[in-house]
PDB file of N, CA and C in Angstrom:
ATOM      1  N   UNK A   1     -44.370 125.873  71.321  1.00  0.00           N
ATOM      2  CA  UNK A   1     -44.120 124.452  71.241  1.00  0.00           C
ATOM      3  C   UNK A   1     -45.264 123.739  70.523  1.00  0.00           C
ATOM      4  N   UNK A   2     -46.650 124.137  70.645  1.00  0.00           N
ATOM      5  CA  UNK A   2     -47.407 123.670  70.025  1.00  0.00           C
ATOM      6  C   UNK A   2     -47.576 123.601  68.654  1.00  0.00           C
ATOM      7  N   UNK A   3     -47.184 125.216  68.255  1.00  0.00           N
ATOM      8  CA  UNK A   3     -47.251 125.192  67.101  1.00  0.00           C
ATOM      9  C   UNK A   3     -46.010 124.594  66.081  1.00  0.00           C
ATOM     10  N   UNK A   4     -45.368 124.136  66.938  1.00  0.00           N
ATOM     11  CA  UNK A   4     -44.452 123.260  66.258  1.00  0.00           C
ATOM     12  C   UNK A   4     -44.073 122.022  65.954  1.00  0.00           C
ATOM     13  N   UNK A   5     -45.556 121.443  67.194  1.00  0.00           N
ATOM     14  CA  UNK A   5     -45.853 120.448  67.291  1.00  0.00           C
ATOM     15  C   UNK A   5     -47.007 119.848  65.652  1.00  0.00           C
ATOM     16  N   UNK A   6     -47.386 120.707  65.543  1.00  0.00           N
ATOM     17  CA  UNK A   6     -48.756 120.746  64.764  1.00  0.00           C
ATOM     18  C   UNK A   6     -47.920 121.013  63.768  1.00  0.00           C
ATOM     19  N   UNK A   7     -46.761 121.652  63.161  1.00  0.00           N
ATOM     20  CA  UNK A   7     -46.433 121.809  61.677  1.00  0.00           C
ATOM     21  C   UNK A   7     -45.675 120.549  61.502  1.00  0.00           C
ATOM     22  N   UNK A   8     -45.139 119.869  62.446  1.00  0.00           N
ATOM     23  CA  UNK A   8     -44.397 118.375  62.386  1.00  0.00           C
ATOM     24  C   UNK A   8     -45.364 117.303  61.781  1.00  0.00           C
ATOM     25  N   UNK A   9     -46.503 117.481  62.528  1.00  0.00           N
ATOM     26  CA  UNK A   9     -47.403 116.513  61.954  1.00  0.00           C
ATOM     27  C   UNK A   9     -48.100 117.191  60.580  1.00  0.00           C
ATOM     28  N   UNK A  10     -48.197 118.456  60.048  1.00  0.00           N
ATOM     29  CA  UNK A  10     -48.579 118.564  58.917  1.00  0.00           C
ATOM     30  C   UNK A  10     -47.732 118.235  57.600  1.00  0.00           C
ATOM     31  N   UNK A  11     -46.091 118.088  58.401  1.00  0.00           N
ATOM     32  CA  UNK A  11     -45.107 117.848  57.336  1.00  0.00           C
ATOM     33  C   UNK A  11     -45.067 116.230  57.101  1.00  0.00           C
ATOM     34  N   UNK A  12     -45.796 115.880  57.753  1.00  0.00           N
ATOM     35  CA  UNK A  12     -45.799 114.323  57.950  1.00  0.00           C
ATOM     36  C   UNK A  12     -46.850 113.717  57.050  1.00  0.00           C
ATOM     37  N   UNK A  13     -47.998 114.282  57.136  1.00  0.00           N
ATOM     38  CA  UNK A  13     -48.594 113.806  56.463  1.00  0.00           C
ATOM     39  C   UNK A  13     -49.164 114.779  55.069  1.00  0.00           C
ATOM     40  N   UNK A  14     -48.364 114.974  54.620  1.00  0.00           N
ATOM     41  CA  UNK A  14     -48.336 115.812  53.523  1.00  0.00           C
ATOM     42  C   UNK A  14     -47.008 115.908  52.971  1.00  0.00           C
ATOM     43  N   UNK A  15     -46.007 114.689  53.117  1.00  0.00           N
ATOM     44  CA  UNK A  15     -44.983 114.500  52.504  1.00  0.00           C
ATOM     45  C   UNK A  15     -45.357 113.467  51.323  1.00  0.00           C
ATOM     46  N   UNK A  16     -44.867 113.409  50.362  1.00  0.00           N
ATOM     47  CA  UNK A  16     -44.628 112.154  49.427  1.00  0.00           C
ATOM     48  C   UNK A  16     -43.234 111.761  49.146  1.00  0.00           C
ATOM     49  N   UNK A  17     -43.424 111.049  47.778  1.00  0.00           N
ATOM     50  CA  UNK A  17     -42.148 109.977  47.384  1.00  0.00           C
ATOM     51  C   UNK A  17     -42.133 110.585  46.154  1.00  0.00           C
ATOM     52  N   UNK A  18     -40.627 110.805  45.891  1.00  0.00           N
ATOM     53  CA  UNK A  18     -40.284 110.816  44.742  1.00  0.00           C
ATOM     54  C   UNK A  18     -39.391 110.096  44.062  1.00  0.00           C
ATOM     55  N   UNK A  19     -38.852 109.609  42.967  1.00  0.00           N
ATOM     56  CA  UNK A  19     -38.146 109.111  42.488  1.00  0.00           C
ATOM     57  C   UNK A  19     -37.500 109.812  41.090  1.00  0.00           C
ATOM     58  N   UNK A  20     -36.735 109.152  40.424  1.00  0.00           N
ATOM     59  CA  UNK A  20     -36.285 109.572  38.727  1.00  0.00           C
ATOM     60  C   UNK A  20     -36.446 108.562  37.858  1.00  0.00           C
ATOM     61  N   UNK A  21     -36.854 109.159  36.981  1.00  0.00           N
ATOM     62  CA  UNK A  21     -36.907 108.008  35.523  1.00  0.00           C
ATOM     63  C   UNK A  21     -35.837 107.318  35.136  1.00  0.00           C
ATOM     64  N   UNK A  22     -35.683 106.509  34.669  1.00  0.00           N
ATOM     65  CA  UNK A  22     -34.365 105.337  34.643  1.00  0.00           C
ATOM     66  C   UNK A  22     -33.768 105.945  33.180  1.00  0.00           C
ATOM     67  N   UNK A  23     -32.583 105.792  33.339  1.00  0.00           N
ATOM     68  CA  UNK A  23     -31.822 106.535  31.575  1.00  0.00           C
ATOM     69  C   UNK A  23     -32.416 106.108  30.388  1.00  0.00           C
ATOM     70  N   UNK A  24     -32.855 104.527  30.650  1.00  0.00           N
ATOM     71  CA  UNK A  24     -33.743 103.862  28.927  1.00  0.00           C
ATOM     72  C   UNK A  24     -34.692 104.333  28.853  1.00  0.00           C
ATOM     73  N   UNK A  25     -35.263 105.681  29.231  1.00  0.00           N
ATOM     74  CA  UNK A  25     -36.449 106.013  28.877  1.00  0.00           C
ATOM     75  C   UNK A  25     -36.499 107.318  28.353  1.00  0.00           C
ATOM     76  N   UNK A  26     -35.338 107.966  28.356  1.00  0.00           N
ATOM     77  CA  UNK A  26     -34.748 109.353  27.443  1.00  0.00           C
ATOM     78  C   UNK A  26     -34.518 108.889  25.947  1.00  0.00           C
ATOM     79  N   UNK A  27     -35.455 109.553  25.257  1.00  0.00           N
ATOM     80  CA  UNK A  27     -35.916 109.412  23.833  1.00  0.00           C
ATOM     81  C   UNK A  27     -37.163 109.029  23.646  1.00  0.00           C
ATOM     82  N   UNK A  28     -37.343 108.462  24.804  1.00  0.00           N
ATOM     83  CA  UNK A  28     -38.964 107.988  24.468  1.00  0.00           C
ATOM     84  C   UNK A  28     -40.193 108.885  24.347  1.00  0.00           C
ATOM     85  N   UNK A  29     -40.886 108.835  23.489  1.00  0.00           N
ATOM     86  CA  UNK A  29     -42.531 109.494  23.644  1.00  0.00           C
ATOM     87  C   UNK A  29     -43.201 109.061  24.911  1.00  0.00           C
ATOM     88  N   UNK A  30     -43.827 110.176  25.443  1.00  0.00           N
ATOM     89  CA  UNK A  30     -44.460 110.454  26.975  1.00  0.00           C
ATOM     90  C   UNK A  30     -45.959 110.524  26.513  1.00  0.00           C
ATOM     91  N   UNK A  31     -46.746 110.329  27.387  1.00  0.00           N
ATOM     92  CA  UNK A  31     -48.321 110.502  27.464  1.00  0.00           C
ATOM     93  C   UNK A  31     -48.378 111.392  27.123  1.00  0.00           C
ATOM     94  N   UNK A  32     -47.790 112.777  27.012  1.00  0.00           N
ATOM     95  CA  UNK A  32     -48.162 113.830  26.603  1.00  0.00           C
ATOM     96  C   UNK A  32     -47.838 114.416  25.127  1.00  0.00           C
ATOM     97  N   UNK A  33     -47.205 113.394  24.794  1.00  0.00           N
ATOM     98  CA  UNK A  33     -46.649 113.296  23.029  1.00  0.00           C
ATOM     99  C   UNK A  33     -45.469 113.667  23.199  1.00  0.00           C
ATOM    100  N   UNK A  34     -44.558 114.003  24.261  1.00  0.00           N
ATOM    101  CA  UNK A  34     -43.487 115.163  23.950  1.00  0.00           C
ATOM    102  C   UNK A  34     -42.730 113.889  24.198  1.00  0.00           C
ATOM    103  N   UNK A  35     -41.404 114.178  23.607  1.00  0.00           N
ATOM    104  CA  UNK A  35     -40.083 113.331  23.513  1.00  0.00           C
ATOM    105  C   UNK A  35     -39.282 113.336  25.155  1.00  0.00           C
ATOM    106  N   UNK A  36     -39.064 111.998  25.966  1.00  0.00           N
ATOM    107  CA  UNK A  36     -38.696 112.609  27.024  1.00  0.00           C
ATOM    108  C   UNK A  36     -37.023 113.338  26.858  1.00  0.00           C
ATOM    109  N   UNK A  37     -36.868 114.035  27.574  1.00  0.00           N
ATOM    110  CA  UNK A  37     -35.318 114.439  27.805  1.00  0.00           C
ATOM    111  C   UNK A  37     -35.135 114.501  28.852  1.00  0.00           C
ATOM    112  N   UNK A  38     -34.236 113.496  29.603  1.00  0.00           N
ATOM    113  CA  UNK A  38     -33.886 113.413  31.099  1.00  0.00           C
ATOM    114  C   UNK A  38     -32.906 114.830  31.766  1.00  0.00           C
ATOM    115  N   UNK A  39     -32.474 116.054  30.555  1.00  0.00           N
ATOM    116  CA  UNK A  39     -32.097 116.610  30.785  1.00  0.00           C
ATOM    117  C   UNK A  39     -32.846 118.415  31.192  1.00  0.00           C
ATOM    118  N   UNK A  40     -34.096 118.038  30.980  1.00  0.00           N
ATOM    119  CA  UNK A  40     -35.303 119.230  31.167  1.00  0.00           C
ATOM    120  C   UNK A  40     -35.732 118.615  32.687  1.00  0.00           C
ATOM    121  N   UNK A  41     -36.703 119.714  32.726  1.00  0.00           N
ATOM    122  CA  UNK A  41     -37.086 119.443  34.147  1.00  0.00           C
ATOM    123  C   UNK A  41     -38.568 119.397  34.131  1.00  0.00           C
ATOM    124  N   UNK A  42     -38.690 118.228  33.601  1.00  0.00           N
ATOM    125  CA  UNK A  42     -40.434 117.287  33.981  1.00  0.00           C
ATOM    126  C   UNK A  42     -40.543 116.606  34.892  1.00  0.00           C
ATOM    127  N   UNK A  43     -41.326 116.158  35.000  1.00  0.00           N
ATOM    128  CA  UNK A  43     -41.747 114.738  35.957  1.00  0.00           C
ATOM    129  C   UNK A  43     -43.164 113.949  35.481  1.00  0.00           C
ATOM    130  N   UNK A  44     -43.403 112.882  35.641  1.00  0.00           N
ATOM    131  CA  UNK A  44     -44.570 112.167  35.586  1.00  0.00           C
ATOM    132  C   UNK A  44     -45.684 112.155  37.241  1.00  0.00           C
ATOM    133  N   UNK A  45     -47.006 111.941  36.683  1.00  0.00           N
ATOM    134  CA  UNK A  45     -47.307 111.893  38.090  1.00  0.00           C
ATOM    135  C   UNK A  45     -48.707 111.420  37.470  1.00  0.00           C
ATOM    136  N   UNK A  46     -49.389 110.602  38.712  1.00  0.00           N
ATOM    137  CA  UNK A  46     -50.740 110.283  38.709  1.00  0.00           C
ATOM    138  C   UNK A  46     -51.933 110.992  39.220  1.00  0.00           C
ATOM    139  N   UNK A  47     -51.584 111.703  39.684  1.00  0.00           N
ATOM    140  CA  UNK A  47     -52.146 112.852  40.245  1.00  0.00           C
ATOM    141  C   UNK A  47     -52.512 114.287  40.183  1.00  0.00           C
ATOM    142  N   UNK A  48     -51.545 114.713  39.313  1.00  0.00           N
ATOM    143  CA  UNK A  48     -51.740 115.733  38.604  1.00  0.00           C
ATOM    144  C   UNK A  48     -51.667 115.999  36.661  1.00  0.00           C
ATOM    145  N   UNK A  49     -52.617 117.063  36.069  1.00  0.00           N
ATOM    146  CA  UNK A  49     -53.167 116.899  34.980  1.00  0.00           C
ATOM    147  C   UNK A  49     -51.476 117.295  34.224  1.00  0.00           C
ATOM    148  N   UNK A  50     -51.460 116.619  33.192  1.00  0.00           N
ATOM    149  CA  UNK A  50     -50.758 117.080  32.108  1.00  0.00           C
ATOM    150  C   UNK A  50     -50.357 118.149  31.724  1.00  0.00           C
ATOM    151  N   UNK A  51     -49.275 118.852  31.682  1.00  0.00           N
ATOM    152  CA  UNK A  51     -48.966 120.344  32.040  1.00  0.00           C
ATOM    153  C   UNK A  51     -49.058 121.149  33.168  1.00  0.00           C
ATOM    154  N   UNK A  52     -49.383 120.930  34.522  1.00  0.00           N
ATOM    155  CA  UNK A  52     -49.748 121.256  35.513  1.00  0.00           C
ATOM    156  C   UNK A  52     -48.078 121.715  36.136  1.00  0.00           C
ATOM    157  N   UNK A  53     -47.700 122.622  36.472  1.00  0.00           N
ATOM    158  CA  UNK A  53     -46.711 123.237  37.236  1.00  0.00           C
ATOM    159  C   UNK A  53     -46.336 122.855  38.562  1.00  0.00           C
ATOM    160  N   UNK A  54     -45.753 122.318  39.027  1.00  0.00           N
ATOM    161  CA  UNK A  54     -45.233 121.933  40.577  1.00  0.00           C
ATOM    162  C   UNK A  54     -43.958 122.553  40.984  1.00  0.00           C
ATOM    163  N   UNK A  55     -43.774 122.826  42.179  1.00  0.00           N
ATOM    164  CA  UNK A  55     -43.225 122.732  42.868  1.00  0.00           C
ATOM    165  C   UNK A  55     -42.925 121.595  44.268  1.00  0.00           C
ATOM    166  N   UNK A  56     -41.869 121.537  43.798  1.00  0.00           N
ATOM    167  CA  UNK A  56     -41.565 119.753  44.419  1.00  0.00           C
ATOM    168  C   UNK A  56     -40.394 120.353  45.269  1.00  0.00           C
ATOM    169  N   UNK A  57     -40.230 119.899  46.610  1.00  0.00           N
ATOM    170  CA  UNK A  57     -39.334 120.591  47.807  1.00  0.00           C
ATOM    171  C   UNK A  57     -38.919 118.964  47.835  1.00  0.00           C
ATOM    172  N   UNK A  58     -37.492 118.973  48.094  1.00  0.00           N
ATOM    173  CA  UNK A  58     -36.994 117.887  49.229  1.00  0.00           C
ATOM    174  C   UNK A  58     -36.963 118.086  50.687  1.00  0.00           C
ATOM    175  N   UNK A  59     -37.685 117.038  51.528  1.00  0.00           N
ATOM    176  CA  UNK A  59     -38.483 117.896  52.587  1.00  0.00           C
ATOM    177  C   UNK A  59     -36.895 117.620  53.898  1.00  0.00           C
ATOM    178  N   UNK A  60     -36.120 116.600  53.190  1.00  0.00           N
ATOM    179  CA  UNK A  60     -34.705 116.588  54.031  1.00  0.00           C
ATOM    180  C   UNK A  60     -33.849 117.991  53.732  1.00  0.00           C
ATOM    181  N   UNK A  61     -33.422 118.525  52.916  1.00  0.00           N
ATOM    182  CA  UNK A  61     -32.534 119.799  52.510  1.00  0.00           C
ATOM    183  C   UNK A  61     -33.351 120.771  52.024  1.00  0.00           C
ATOM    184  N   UNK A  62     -34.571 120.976  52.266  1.00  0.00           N
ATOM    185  CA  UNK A  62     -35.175 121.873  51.713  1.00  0.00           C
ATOM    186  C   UNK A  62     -35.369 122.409  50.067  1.00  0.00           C
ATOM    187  N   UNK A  63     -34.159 121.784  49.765  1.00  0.00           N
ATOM    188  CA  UNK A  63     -34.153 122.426  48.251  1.00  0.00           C
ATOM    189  C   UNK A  63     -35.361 122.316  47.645  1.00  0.00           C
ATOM    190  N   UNK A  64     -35.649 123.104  46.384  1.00  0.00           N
ATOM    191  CA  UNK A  64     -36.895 122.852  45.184  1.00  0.00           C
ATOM    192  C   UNK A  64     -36.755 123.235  43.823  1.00  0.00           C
ATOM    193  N   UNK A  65     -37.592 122.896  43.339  1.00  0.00           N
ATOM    194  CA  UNK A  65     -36.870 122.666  41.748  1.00  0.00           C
ATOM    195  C   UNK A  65     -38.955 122.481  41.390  1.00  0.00           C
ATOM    196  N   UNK A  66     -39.078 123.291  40.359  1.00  0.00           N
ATOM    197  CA  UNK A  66     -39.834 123.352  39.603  1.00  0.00           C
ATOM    198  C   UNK A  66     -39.998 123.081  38.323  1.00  0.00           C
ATOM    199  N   UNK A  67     -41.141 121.502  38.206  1.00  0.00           N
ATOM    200  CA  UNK A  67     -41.318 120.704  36.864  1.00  0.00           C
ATOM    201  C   UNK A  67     -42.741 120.946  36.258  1.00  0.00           C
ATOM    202  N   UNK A  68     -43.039 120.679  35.502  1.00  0.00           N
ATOM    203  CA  UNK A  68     -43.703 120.313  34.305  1.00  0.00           C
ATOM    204  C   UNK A  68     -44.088 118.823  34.567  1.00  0.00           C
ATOM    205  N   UNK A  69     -45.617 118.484  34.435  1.00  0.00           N
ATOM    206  CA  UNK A  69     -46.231 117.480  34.660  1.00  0.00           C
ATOM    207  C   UNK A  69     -46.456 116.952  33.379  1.00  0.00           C
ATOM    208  N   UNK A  70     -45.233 116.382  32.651  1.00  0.00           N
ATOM    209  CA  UNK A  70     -45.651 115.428  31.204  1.00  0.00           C
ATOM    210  C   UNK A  70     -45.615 114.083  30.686  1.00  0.00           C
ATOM    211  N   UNK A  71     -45.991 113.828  31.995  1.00  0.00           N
ATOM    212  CA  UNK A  71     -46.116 111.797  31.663  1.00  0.00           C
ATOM    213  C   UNK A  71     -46.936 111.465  32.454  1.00  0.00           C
ATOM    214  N   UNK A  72     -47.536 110.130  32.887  1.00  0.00           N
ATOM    215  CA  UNK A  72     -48.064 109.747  33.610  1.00  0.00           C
ATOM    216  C   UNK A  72     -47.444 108.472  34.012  1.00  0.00           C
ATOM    217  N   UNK A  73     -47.483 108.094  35.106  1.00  0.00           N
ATOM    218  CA  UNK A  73     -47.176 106.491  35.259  1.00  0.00           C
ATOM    219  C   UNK A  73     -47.776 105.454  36.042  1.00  0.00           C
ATOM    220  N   UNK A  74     -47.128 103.862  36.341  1.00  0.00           N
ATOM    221  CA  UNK A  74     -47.781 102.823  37.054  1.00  0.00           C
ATOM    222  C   UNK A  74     -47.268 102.864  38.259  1.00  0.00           C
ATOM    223  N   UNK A  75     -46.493 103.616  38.916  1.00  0.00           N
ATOM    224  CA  UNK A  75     -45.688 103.797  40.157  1.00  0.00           C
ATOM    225  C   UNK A  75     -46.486 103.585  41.562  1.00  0.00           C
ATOM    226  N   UNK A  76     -46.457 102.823  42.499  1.00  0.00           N
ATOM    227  CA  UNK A  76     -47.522 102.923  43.154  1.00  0.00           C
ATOM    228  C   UNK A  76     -46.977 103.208  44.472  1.00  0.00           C
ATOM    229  N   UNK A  77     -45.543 102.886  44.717  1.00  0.00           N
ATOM    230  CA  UNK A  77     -45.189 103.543  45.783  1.00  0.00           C
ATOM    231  C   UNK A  77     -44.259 105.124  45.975  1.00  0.00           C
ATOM    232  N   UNK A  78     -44.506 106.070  44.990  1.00  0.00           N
ATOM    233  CA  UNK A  78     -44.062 106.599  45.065  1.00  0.00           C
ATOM    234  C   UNK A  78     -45.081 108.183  44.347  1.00  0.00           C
ATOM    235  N   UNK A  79     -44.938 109.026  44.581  1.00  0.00           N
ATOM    236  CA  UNK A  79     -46.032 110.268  44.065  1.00  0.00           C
ATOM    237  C   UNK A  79     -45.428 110.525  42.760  1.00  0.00           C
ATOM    238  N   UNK A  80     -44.029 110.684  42.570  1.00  0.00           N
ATOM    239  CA  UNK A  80     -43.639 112.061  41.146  1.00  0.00           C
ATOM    240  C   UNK A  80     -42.545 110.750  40.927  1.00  0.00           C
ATOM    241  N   UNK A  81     -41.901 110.825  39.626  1.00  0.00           N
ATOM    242  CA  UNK A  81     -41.276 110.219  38.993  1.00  0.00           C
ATOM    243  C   UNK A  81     -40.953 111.598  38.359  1.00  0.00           C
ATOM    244  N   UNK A  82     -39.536 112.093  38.695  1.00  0.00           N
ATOM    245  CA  UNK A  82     -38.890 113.303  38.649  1.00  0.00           C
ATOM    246  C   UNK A  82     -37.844 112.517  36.771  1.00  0.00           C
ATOM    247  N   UNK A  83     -37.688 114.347  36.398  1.00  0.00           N
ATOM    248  CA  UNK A  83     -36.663 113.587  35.338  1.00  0.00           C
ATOM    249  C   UNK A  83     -35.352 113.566  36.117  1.00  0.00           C
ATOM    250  N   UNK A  84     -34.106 113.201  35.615  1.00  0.00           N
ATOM    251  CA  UNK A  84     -32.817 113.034  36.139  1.00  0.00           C
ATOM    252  C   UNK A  84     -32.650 114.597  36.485  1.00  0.00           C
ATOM    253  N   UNK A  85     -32.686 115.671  35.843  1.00  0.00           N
ATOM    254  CA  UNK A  85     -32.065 116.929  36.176  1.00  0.00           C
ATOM    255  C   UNK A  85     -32.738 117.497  36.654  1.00  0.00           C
ATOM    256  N   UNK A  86     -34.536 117.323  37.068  1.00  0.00           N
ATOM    257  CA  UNK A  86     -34.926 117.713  38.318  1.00  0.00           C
ATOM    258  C   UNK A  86     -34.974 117.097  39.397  1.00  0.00           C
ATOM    259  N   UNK A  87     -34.014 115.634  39.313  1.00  0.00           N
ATOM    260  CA  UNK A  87     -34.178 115.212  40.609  1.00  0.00           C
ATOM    261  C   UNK A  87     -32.686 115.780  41.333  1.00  0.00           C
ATOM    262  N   UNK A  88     -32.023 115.338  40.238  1.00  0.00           N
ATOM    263  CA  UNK A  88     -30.659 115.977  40.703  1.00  0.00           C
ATOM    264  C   UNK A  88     -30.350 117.682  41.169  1.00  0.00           C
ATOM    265  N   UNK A  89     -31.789 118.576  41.217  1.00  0.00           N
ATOM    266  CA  UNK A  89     -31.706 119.993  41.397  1.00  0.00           C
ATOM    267  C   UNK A  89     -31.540 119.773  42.982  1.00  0.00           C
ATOM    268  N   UNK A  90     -32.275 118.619  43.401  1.00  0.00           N
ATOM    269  CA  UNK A  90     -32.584 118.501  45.119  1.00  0.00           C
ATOM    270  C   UNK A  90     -32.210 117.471  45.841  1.00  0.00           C
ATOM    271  N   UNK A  91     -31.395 116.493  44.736  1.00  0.00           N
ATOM    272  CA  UNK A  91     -30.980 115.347  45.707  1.00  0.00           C
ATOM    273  C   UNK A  91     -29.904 114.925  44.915  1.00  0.00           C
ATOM    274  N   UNK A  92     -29.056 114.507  45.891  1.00  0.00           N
ATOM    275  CA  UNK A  92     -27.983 112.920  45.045  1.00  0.00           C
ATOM    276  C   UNK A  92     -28.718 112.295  44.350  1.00  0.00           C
ATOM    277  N   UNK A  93     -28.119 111.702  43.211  1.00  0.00           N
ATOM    278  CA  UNK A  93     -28.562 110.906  42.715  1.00  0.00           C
ATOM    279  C   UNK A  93     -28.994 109.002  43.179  1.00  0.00           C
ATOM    280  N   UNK A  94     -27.539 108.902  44.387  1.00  0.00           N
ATOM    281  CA  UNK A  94     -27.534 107.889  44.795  1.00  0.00           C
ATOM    282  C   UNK A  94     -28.734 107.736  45.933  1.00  0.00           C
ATOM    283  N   UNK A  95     -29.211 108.863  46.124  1.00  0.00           N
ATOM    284  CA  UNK A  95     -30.517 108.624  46.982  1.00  0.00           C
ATOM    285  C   UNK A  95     -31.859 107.635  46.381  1.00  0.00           C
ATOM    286  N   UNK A  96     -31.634 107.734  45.427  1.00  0.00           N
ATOM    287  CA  UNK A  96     -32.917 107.049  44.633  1.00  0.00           C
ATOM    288  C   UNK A  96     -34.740 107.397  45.144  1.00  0.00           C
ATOM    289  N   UNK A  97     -34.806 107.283  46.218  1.00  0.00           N
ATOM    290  CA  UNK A  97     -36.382 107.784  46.716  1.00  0.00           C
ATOM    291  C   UNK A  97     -36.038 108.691  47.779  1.00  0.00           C
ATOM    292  N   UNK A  98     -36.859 109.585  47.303  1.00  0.00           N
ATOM    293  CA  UNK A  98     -36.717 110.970  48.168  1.00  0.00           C
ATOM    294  C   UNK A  98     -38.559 111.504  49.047  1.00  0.00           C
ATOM    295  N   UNK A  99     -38.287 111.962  50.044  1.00  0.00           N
ATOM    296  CA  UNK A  99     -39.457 112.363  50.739  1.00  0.00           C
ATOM    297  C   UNK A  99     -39.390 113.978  50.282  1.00  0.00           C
ATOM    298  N   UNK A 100     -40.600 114.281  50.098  1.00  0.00           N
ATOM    299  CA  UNK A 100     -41.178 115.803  49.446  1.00  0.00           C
ATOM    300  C   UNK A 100     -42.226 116.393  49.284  1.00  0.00           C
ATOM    301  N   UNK A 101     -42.202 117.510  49.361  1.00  0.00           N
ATOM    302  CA  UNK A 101     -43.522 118.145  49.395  1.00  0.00           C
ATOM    303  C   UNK A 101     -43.846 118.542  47.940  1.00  0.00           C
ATOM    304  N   UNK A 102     -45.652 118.797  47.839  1.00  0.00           N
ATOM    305  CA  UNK A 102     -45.923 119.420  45.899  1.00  0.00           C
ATOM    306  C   UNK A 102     -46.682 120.701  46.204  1.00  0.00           C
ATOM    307  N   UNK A 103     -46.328 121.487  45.428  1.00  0.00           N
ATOM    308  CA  UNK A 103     -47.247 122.542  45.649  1.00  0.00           C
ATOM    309  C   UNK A 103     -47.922 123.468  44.603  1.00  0.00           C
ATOM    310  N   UNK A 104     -48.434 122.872  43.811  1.00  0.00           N
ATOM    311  CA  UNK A 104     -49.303 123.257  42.445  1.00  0.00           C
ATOM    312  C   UNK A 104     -49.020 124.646  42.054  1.00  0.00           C
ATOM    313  N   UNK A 105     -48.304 124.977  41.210  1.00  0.00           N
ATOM    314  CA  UNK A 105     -47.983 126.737  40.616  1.00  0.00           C
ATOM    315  C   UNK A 105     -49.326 126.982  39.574  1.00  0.00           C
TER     316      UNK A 105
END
């Protein structure tokens, strides 16, 4: 019981926010020079370096989906700004902000 007590609170505070990039922003040049395509599986983030590998879990269904760190953004309530087809690997779309874990590859 304890120890299940103690992984509740590690999932707690070691969850973040994710979100998806809005459709007017497929075509656009990214911080990282690359053209976005809402149909690859990047994400933006403030936190991690440019090219950096994640693994991003939805911490409700477990699912995960592994992006590519090639933008950066002003987002302040939220950790990853997922593209559309890696957000859609782990969530509805109609969810809009999702709780999740990162785990640096």
């Amino acid at each position: 019981m304890k120890y299940l007590l103690i992984m509740c609170v590690w999932c707690v505070l070691t969850s973040f926010k994710a979100t998806y990039y809005n459709d007017t922003f497929h075509g656009k040049v990214m911080r990282s020079g690359a053209i976005y395509d809402m149909n690859k599986l990047t994400c933006a983030s403030n936190t991690h370096k440019l090219g950096t590998k994640l693994k991003v879990t939805n911490v409700d269904n477990g699912k995960s989906v592994i992006v590519k760190v090639t933008d950066t953004g002003s987002f302040r309530k939220v950790t990853l700004d997922l593209s559309k087809k890696a957000f859609s690997k782990i969530a509805e779309l109609d969810k809009g902000v999702i709780n999740i874990t990162i785990k640096k590859i």
